[in-house]
C-alpha atoms as a PDB file:
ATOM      1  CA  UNK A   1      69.625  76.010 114.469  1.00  0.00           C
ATOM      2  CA  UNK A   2      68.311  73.175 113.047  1.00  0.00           C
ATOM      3  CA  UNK A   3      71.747  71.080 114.317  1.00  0.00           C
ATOM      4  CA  UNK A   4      70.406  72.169 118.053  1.00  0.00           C
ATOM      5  CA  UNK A   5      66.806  71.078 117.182  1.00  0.00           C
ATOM      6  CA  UNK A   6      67.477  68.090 116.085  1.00  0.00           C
ATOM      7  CA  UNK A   7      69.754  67.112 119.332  1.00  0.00           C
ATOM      8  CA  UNK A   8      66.903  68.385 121.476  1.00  0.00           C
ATOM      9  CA  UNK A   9      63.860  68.254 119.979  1.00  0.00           C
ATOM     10  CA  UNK A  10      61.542  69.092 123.276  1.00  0.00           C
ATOM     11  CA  UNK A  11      63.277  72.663 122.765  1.00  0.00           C
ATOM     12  CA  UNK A  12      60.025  73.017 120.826  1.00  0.00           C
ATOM     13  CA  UNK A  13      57.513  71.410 122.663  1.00  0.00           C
ATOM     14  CA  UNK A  14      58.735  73.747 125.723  1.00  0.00           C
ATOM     15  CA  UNK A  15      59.100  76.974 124.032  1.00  0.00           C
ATOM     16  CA  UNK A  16      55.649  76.345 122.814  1.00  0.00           C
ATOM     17  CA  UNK A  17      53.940  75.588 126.246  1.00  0.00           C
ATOM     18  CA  UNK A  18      56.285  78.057 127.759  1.00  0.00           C
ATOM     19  CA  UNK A  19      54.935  80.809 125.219  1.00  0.00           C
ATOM     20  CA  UNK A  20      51.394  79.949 125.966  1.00  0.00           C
ATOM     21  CA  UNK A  21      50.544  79.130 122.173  1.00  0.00           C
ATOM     22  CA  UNK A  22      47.207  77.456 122.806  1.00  0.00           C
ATOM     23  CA  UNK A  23      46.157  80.104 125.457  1.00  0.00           C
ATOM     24  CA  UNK A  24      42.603  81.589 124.679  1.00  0.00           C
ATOM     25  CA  UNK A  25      42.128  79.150 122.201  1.00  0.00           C
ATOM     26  CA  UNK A  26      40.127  76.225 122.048  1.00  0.00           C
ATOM     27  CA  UNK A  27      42.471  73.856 122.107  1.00  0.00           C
ATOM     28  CA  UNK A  28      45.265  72.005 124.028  1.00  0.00           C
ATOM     29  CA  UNK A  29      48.325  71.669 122.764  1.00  0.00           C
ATOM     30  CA  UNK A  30      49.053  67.700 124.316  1.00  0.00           C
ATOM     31  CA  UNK A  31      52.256  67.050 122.224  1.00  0.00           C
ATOM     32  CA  UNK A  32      54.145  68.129 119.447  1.00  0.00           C
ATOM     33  CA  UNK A  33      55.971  65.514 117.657  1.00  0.00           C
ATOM     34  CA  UNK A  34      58.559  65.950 115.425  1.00  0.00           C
ATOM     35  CA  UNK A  35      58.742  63.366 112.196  1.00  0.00           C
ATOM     36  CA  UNK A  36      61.293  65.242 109.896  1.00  0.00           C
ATOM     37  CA  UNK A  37      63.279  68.516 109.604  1.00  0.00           C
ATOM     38  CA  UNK A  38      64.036  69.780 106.072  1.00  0.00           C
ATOM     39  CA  UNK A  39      66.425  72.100 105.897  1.00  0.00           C
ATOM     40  CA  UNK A  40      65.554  75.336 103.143  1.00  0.00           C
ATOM     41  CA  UNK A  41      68.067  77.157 101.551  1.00  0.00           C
ATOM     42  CA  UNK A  42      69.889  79.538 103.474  1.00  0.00           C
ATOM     43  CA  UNK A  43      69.063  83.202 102.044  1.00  0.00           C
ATOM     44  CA  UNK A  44      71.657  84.663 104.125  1.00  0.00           C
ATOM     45  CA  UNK A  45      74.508  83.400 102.744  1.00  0.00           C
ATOM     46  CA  UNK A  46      72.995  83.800  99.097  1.00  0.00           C
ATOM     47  CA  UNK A  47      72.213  87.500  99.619  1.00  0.00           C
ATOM     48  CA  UNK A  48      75.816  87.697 101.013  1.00  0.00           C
ATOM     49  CA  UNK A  49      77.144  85.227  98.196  1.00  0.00           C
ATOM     50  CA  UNK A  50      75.529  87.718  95.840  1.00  0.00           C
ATOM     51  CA  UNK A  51      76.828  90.575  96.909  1.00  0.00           C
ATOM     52  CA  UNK A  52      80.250  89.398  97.172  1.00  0.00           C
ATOM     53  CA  UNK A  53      79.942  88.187  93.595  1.00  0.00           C
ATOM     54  CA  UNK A  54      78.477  92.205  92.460  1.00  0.00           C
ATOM     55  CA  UNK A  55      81.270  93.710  94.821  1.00  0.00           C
ATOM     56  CA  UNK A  56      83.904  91.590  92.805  1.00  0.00           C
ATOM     57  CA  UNK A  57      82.362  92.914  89.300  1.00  0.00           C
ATOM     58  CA  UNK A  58      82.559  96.278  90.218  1.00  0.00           C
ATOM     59  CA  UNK A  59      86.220  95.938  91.557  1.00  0.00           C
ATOM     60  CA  UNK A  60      87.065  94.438  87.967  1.00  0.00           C
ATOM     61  CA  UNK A  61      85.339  97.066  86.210  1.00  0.00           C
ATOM     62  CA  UNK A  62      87.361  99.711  87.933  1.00  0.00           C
ATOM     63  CA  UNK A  63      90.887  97.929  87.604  1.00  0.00           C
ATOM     64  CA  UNK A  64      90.025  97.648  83.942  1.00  0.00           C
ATOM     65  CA  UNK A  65      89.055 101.223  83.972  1.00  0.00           C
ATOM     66  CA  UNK A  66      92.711 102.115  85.722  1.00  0.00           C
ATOM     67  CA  UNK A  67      94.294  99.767  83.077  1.00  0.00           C
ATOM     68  CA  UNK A  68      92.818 101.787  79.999  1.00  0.00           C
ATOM     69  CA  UNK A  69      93.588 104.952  81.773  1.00  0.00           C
ATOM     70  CA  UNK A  70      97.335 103.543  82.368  1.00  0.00           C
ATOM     71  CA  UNK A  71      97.152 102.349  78.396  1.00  0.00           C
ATOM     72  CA  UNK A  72      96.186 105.717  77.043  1.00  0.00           C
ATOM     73  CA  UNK A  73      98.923 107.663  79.215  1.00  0.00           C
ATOM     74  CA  UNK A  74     101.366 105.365  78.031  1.00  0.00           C
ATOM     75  CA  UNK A  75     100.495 105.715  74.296  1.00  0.00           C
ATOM     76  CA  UNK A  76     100.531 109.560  74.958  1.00  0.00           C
ATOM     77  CA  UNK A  77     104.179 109.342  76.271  1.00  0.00           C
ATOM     78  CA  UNK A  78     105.000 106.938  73.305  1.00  0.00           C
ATOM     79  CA  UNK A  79     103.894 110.035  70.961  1.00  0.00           C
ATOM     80  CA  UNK A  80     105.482 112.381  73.032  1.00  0.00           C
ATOM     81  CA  UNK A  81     108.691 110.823  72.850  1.00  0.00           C
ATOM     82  CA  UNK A  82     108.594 110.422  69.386  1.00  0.00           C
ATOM     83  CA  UNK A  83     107.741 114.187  68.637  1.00  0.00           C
ATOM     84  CA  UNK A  84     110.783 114.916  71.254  1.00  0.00           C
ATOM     85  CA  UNK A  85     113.379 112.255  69.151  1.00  0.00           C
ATOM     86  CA  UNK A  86     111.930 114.477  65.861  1.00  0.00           C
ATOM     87  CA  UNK A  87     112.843 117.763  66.923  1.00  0.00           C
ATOM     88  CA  UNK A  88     116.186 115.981  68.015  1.00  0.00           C
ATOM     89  CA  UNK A  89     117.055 114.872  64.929  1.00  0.00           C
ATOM     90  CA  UNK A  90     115.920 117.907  63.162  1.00  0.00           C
ATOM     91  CA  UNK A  91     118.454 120.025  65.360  1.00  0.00           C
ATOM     92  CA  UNK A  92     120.846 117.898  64.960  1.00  0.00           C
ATOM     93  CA  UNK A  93     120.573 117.826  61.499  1.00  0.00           C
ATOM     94  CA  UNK A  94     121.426 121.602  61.634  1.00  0.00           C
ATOM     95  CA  UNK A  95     124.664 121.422  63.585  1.00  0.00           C
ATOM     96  CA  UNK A  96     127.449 121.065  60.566  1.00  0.00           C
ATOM     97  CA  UNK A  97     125.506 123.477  58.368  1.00  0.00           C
ATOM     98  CA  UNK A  98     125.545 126.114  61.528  1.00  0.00           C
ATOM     99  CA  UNK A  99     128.965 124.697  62.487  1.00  0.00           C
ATOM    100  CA  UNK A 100     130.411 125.782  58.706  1.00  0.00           C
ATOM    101  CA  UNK A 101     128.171 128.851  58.226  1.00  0.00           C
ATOM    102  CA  UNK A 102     130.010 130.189  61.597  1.00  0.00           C
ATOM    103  CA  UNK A 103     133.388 128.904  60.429  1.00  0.00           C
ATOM    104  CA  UNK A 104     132.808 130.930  57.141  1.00  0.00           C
ATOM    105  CA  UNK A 105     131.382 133.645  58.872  1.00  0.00           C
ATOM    106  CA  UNK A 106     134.786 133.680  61.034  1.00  0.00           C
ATOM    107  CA  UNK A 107     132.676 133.584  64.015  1.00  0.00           C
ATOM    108  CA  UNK A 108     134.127 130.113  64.982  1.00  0.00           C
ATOM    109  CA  UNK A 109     137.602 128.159  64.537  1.00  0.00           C
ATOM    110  CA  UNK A 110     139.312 124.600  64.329  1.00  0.00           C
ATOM    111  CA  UNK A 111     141.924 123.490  66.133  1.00  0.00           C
ATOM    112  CA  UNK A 112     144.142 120.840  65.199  1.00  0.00           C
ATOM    113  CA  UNK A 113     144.856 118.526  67.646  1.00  0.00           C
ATOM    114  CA  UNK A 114     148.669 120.048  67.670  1.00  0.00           C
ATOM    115  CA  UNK A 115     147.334 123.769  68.654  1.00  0.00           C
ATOM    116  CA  UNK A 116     147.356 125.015  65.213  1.00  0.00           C
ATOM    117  CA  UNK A 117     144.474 127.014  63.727  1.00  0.00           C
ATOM    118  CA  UNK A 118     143.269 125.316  60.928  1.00  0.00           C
END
């Protein structure tokens, strides 16, 4: 790193000699000094960065998928209970005209609440 270069900076002069850089060359490699170390941009961490950042989109775009899914369902059991209260009312809307066409039909009868037939 450019941290341990910096401490040590005849890490490079050795690995250089030790690597035989100027062999079959025409020159001699004497000394390698080191004036100033700029430090680039670190495309590691920006390809991970990036990646992170397209990972978190995607996530997103799925739990807003899940969340229409879960809106739609919902709105389909809204409907559904609505048809199921209609058909309620409707047959409970029936229920004194069946309770007096049976009473008239003699197929049903009233009780007071003393036991007497009404």
């Amino acid at each position: 790193t450019h941290f341990e270069v910096m401490e040590h900076p005849d890490t490079i002069s050795r690995a250089v000699l030790e690597r035989g850089l100027d062999a079959q060359t025409a020159f001699q490699i004497v000394s390698i000094d080191i004036a100033d170390i700029e430090v680039g941009e670190n495309i590691g961490a920006r390809l991970q960065a990036d990646q992170a950042e397209a990972d978190t989109r995607v996530a997103r775009a799925k739990a807003e998928e899940r969340r229409a899914v879960a809106i739609a369902h919902e709105q389909e059991m809204k409907a559904e209970t609505a048809e199921n209260r209609a058909g309620f009312l409707e047959a409970e809307a029936l229920v004194p005209k069946s309770i007096g066409e049976a009473l008239r039909a003699g197929r049903m009868q009233s009780q007071s609440g003393n036991g007497r037939v009404i």
